[in-house]
Protein backbone atom coordinates (compact mmCIF):
# COMPACT_ATOMS: atom_id res chain seq x y z
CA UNK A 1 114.39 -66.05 63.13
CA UNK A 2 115.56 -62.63 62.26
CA UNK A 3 114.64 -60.67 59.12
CA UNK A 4 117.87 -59.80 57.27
CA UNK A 5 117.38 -56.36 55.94
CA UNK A 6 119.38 -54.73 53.22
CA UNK A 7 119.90 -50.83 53.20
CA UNK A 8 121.54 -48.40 50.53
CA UNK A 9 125.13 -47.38 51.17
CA UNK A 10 126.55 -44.57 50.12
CA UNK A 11 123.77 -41.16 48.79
CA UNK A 12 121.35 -43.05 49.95
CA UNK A 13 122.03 -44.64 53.51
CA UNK A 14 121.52 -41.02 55.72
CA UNK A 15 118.37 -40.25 54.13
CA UNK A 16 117.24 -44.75 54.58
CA UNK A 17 118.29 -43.85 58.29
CA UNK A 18 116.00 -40.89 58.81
CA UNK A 19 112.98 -43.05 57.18
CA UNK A 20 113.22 -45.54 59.86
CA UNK A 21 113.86 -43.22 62.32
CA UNK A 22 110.64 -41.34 61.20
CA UNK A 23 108.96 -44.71 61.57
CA UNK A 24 110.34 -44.87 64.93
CA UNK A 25 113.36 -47.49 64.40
CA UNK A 26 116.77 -46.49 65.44
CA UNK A 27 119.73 -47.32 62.93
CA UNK A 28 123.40 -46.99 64.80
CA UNK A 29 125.93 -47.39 61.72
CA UNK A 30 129.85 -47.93 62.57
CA UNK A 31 132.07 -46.11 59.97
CA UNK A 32 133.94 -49.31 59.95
CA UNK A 33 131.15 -51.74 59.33
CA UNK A 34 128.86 -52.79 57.14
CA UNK A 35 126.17 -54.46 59.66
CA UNK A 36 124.50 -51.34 61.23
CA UNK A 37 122.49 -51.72 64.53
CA UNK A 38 119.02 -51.83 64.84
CA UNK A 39 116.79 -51.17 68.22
CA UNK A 40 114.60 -54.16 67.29
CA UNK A 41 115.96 -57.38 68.08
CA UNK A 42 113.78 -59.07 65.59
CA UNK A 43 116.02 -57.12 62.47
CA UNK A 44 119.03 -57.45 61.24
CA UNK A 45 120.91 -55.12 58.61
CA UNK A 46 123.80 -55.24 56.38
CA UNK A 47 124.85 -51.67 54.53
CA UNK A 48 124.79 -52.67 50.36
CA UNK A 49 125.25 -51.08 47.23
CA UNK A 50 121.99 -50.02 46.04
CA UNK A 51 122.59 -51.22 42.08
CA UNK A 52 123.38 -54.57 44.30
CA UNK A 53 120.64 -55.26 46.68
CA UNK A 54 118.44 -57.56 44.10
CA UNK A 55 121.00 -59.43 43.82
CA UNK A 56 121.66 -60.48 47.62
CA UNK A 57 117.57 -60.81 47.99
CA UNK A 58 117.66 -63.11 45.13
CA UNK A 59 121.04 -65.23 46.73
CA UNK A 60 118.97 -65.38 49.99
CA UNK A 61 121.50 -63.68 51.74
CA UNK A 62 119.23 -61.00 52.53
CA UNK A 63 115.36 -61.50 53.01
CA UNK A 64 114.60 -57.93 51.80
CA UNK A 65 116.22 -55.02 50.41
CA UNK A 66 115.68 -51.51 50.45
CA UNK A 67 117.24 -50.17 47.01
CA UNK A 68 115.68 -46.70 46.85
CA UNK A 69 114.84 -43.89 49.88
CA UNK A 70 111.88 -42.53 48.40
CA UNK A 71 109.55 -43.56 50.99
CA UNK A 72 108.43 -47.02 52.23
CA UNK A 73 109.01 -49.49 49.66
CA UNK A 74 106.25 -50.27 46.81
CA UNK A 75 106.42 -52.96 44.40
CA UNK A 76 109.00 -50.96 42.55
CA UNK A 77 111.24 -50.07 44.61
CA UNK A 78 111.64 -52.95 47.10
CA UNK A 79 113.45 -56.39 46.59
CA UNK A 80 112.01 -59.50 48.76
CA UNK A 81 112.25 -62.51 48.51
CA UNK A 82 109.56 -65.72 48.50
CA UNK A 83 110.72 -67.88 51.97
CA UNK A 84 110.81 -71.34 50.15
């Protein structure tokens, strides 16, 4: 099973892309889509608004979210969600 990963579009995607990169991940985004590639096979991503990312956690169409590009995500600024 793959982990469904959300990341900020828009201000916040380039600088979401260097923190992975600085983590060692590379993100590949398409202009024309929303479901960037990822060098790990294990992760999948899907570009959303930031104000919107609880939201798809909480739907379970994501299984985490990355709202804010801060640094890595803390209580505060990360949205997961409890497998059931």
């Amino acid at each position: 099973m793959k982990l469904k990963l959300g990341l900020p579009k828009g201000s916040l995607q380039d600088a979401t892309i260097q923190l992975f990169a600085r983590a060692g991940f590379n993100i590949y985004v398409n202009t024309r889509s929303y479901f960037p590639s990822i060098d790990d096979a294990e992760i999948e991503c899907m570009l959303i608004r930031a104000q919107e990312m609880t939201r798809y956690v909480c739907e379970g169409v994501l299984d985490a979210g990355l709202p804010d590009s801060t640094g890595w995500p803390s209580t505060a600024t990360a949205a997961t969600r409890t497998p059931a």
